[in-house]
Protein backbone atom coordinates (compact mmCIF):
# COMPACT_ATOMS: atom_id res chain seq x y z
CA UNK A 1 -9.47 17.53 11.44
CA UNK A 2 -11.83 16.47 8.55
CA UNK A 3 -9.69 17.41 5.19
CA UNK A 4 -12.21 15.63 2.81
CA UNK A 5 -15.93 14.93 3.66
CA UNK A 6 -18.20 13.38 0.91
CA UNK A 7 -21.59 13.56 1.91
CA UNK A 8 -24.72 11.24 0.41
CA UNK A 9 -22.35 11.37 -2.73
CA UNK A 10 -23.55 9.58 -6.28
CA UNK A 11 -22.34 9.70 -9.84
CA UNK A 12 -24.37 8.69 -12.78
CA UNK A 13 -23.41 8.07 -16.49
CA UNK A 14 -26.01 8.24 -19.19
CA UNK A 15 -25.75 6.04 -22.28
CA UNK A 16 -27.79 6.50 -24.48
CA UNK A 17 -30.92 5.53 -22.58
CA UNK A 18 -29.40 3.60 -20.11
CA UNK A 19 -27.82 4.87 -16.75
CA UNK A 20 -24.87 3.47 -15.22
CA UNK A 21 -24.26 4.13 -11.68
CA UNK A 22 -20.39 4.26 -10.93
CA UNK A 23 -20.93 5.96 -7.19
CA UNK A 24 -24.05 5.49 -4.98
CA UNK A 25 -24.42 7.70 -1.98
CA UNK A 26 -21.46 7.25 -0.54
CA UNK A 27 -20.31 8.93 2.97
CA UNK A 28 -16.64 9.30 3.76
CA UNK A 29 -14.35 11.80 5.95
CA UNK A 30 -10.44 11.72 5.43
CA UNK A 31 -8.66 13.17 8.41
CA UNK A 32 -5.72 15.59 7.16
CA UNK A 33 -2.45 13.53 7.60
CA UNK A 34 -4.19 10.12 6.69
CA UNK A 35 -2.86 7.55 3.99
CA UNK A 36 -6.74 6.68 2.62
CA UNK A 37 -6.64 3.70 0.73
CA UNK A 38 -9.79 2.82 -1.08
CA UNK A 39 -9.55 -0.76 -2.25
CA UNK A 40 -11.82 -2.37 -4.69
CA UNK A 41 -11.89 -4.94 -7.44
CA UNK A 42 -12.31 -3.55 -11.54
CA UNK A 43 -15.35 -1.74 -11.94
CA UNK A 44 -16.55 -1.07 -8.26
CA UNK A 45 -16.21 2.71 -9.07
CA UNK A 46 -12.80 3.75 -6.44
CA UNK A 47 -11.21 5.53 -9.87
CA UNK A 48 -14.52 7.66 -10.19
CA UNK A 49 -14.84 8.44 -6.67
CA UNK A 50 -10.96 9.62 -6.69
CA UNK A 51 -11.85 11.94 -9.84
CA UNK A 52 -14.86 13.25 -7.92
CA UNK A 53 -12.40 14.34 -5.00
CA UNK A 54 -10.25 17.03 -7.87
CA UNK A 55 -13.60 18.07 -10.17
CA UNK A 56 -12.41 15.91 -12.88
CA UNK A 57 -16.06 14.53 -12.30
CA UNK A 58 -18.60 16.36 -10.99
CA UNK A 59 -20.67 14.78 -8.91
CA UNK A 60 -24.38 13.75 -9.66
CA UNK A 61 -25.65 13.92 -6.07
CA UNK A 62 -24.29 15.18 -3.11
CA UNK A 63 -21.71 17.12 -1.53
CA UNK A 64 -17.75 16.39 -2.18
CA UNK A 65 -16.42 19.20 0.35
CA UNK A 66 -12.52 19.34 0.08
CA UNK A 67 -10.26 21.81 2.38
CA UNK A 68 -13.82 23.42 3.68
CA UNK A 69 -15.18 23.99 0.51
CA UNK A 70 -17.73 22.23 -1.73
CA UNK A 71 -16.34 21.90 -5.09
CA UNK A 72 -19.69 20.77 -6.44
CA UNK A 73 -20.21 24.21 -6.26
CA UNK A 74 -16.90 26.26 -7.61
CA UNK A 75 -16.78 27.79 -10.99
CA UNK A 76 -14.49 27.01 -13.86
CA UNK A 77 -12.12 29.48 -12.39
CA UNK A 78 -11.73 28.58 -8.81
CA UNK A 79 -11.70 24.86 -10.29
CA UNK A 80 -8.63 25.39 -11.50
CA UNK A 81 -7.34 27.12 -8.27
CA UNK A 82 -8.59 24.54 -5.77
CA UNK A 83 -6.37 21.68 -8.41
CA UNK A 84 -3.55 22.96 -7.33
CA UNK A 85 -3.74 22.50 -3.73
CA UNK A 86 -4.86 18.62 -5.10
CA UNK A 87 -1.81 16.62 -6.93
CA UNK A 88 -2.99 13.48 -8.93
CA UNK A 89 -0.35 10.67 -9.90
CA UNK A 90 -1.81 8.11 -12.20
CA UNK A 91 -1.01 4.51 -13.10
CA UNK A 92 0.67 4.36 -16.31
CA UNK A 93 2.93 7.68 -15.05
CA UNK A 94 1.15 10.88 -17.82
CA UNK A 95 4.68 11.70 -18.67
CA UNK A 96 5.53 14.13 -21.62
CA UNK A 97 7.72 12.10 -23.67
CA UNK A 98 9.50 15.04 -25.40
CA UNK A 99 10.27 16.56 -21.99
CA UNK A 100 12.96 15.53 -19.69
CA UNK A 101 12.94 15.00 -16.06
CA UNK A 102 12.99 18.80 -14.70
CA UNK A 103 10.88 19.53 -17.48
CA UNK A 104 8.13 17.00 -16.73
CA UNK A 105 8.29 18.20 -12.95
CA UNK A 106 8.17 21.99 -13.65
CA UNK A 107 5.50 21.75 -15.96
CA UNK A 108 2.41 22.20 -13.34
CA UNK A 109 5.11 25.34 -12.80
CA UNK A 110 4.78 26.57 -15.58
CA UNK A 111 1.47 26.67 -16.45
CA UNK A 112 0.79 28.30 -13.51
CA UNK A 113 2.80 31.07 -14.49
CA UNK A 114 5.83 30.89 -11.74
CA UNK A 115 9.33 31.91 -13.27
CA UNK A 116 11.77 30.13 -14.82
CA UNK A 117 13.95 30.25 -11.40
CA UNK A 118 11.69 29.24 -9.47
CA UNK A 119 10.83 26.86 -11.57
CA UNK A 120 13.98 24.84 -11.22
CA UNK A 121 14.84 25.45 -8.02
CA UNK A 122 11.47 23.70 -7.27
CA UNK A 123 12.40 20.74 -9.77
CA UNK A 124 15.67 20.44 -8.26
CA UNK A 125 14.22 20.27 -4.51
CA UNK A 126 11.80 17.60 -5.57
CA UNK A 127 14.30 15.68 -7.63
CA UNK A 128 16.17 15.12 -4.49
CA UNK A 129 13.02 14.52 -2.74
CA UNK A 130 12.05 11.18 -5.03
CA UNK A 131 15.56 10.33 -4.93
CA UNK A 132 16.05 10.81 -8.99
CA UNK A 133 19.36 13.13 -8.22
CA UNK A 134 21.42 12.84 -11.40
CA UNK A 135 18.61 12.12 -13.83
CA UNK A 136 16.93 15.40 -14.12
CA UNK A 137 18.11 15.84 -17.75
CA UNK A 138 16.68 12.10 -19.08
CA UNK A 139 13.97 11.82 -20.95
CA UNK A 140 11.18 8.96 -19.63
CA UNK A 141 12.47 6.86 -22.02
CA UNK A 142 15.75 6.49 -20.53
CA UNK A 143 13.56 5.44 -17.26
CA UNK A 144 12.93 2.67 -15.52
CA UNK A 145 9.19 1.97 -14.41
CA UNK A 146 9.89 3.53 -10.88
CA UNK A 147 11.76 6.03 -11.74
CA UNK A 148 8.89 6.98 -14.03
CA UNK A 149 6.32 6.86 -11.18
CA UNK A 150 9.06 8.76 -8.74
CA UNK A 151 8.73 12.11 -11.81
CA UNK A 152 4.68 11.55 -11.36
CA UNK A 153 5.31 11.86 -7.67
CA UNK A 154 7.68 15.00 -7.88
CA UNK A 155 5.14 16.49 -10.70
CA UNK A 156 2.17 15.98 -8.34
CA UNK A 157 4.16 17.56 -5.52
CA UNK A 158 5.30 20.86 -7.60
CA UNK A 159 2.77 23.29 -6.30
CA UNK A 160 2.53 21.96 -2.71
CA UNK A 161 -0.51 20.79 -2.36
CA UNK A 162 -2.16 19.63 0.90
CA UNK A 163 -3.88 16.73 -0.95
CA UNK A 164 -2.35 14.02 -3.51
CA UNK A 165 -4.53 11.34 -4.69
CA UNK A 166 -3.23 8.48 -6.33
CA UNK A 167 -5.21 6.35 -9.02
CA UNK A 168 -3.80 2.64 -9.03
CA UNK A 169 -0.56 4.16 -8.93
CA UNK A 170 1.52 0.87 -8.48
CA UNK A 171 -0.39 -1.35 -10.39
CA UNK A 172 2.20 -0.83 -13.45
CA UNK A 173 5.71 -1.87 -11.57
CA UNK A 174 6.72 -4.90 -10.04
CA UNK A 175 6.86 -6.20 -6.37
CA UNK A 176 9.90 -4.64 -5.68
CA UNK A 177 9.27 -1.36 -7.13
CA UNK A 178 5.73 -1.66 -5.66
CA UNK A 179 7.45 -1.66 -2.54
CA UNK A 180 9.65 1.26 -2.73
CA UNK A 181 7.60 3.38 -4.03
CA UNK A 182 5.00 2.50 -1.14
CA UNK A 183 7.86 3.40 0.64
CA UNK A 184 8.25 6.93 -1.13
CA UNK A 185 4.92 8.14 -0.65
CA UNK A 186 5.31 7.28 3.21
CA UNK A 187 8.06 9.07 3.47
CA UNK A 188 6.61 12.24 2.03
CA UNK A 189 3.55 11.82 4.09
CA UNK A 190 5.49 11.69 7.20
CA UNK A 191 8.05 14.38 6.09
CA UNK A 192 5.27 16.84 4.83
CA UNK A 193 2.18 16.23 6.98
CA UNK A 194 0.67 15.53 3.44
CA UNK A 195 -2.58 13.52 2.95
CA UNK A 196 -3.03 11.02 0.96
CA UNK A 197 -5.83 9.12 -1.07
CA UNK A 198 -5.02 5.84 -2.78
CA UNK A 199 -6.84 3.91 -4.70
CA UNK A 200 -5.96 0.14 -5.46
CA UNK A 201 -7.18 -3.25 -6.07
CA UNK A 202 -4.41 -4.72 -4.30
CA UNK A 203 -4.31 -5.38 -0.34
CA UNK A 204 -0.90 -5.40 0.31
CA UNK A 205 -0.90 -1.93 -1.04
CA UNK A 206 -3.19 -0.91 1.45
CA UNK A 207 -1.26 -3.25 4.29
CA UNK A 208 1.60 -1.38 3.80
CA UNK A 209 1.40 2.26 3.90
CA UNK A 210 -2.38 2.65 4.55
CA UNK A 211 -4.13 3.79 8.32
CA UNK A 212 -7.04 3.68 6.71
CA UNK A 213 -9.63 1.63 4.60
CA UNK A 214 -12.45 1.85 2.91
CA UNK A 215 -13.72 -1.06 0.64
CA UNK A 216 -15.89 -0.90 -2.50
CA UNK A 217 -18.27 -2.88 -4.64
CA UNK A 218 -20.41 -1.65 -7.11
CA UNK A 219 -20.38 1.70 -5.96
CA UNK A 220 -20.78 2.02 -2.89
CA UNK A 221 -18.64 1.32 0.21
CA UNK A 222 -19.48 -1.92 2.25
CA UNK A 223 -16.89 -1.15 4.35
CA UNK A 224 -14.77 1.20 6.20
CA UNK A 225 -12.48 1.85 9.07
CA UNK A 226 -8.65 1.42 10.56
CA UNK A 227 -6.43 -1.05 8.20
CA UNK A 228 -5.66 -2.93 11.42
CA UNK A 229 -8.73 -3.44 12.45
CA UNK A 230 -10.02 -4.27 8.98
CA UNK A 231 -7.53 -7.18 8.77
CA UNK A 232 -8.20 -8.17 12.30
CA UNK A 233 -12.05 -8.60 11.64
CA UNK A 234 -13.57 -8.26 8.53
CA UNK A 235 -17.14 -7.66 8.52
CA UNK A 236 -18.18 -8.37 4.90
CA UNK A 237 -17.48 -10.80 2.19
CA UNK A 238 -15.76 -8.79 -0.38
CA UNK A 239 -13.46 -7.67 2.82
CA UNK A 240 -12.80 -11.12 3.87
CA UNK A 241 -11.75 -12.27 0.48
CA UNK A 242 -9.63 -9.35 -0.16
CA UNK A 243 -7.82 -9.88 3.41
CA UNK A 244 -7.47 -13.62 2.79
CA UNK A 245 -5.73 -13.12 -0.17
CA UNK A 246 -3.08 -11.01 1.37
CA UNK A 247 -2.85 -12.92 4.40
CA UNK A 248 -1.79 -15.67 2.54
CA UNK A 249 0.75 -13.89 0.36
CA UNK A 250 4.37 -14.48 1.43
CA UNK A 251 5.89 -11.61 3.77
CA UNK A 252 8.52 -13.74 5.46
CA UNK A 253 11.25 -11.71 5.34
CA UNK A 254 9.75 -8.65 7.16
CA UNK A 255 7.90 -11.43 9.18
CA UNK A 256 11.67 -13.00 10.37
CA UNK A 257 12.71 -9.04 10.68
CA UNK A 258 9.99 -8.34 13.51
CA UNK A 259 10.33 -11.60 15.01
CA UNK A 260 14.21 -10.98 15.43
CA UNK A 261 13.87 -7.20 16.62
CA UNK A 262 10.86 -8.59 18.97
CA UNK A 263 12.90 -11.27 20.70
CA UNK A 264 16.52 -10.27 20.05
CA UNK A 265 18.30 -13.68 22.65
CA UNK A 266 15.71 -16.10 20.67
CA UNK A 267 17.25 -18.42 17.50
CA UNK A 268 15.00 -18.41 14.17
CA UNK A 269 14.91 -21.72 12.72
CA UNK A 270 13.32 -23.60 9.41
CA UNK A 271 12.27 -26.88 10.39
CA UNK A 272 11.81 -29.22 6.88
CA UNK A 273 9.40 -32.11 7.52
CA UNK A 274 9.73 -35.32 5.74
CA UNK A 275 6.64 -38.12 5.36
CA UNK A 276 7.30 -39.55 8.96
CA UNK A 277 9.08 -36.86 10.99
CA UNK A 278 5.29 -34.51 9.74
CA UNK A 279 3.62 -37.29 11.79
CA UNK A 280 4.63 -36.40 15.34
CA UNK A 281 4.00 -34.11 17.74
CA UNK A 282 7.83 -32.97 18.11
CA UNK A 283 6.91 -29.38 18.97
CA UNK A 284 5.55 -30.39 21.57
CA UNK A 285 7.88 -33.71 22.85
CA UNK A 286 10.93 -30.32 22.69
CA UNK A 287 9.10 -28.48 24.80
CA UNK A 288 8.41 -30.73 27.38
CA UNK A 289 11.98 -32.14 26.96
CA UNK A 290 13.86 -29.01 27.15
CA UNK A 291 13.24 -25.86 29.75
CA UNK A 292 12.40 -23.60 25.85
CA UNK A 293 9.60 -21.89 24.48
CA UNK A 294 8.86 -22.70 21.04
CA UNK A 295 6.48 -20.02 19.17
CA UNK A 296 5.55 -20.75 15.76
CA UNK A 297 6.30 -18.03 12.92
CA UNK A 298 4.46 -19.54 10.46
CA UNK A 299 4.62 -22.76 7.80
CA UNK A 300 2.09 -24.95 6.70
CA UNK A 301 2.06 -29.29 6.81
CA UNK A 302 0.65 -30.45 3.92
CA UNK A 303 -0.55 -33.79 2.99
CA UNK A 304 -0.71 -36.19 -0.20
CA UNK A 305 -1.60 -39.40 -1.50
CA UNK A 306 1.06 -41.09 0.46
CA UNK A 307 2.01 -39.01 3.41
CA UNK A 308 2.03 -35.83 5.15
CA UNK A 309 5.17 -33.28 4.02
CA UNK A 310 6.27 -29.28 5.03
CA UNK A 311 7.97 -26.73 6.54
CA UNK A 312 7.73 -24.96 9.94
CA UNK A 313 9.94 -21.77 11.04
CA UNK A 314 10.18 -21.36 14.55
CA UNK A 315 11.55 -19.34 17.30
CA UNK A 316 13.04 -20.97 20.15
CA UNK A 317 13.62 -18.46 23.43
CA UNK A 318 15.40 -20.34 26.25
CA UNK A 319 19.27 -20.70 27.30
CA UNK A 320 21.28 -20.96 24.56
CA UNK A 321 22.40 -24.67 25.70
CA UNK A 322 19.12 -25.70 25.41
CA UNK A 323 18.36 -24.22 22.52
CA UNK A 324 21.26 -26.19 20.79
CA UNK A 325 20.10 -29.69 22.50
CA UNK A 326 16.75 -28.44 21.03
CA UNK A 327 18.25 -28.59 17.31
CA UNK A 328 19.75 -31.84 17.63
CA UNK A 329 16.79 -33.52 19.13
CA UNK A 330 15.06 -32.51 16.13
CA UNK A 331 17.66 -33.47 13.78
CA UNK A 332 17.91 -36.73 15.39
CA UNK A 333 13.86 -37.22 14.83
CA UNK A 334 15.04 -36.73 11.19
CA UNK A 335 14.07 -32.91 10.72
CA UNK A 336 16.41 -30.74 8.47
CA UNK A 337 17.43 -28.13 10.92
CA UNK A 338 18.40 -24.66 8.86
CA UNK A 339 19.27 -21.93 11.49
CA UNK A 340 18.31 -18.42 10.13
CA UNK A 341 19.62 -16.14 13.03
CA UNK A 342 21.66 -16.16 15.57
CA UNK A 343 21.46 -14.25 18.99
């Protein structure tokens, strides 16, 4: 079922006498449940569509229709109704400063007009939620960057709303707390049934937690459709750069992690190629050696000036006889053998 439709939508600033057009008819339908990532690079207009989706820009052209209603089309009042049903966590976290954790959380609370009890009980419940238990009386100061982002997430979650749209909302924290807080919002989409828009300019964003894509430049979307098919076969050029550059970004330890869980009797290896062992075919002199399979995770050969150099990381599936004699037949080709699982 449709939970956001946008419709021939466009949104036009005015400067002076020039015009500056951030969206340009675009067409979109998120299904409720969906992680939506909209992935673009700086300027392609994914922050103004995402503002479009809450009324925090109304549109120019076109219809923005959000739980079955067009909110090109509600009053000031109603507006403010419909936001509430719509939670918004931004990149560089909107925290109140003077407020500490419960505070920040029941703040959407209270201007809504909910008591004091309820209030807290709510704060505590999400608290627990974004896994902050024993911080509720900090301040943000006394926060990490993740924890920061984890109040944004419980704030945006305070009046349970059926939508949450996130504006570059990991673009402030590192890899690691990139990760987990990827990790966070699937969670809550899984636990709650809760849709989710997020925008980014990063890929592996998308990669991870997203079902679906759509892909922007200059605003308008060039391309849309499942994440796995996206990476699979990009159609345009701004897709196939974006994919590229995540494709070629380092995942090996959930790589190893599916390969192990995939083949649970096979042996992970790293195979480290010097100058002269890089120049034969010893994949393929093992296999026909030894009654193995050999699959290749991934690793790259790569040559200079004098000679070819690299590393492979395999995984051999066979008896596990043969996959030792397979190890010292490439050790004795002058490999470095380093064994990264066992069966």
């Amino acid at each position: 079922m449709a939970i956001i439709q946008l419709r021939n939508v466009s949104k036009t600033f005015h400067d002076g006498s020039s015009e500056v057009n951030a969206v340009a008819d675009v067409n979109l339908t998120v299904e409720a449940g969906d992680i939506f990532g909209i992935v673009g690079y700086s300027g392609a207009g994914k922050s103004t569509l995402v503002r479009l989706l809450n009324g925090l820009e109304q549109a120019s052209a076109g219809e923005v229709d959000v739980r079955n209603q067009d909110i090109t089309k509600l009053s000031a009042k109603d507006l403010r109704n419909f936001r509430r049903k719509v939670g918004m966590i931004f990149q560089h976290f909107n925290l109140l400063w003077s407020r500490t954790v419960e505070e920040n959380i029941e703040l959407p609370l209270e201007i809504a007009g909910v008591k004091k009890v309820e209030r807290k009980k709510r704060a505590q419940e999400l608290i627990r939620l974004v896994g902050l238990e024993g911080r509720g009386k900090h301040y943000p100061s006394q926060l990490s960057g993740g924890q920061k982002q984890r109040v944004g997430i419980a704030r945006a979650l305070a009046n349970n709303p059926e939508i949450l749209l996130c504006d570059e909302a990991t673009s402030a924290l590192d890899p690691q707390t990139t990760d987990e807080v990827l990790e966070l919002l699937l969670s809550i989409n899984k636990q709650l049934g809760l849709t989710i828009v997020l925008i980014t300019h990063e890929m592996h964003v998308i990669r991870k937690i997203c079902n679906k894509v759509a892909v922007m430049g200059k605003g308008t979307i060039v391309e849309k459709g499942d994440t796995l098919e996206i990476f699979r076969n990009p159609q345009q050029d701004i897709t196939k750069r974006f994919v590229k550059k995540e494709t070629a970004e380092d995942d090996t330890e959930g790589i190893l992690q599916a390969f192990q869980e995939e083949n649970p009797n096979g042996l992970i290896v790293n195979l480290h190629f010097t100058k002269d062992s890089a120049e034969e075919p010893l994949i393929s002199q093992a296999i026909r050696k030894f009654p193995i399979d050999i699959s290749v995770i991934q690793g790259a050969i790569q040559k200079t000036s004098t000679g070819r150099f690299g590393n492979l990381t395999v995984l051999l599936n066979g008896p596990a006889k043969d996959q030792e004699k397979t190890l010292l037949f490439f050790q004795e080709q002058g490999v470095d053998v380093e064994v990264l699982s066992h069966e």
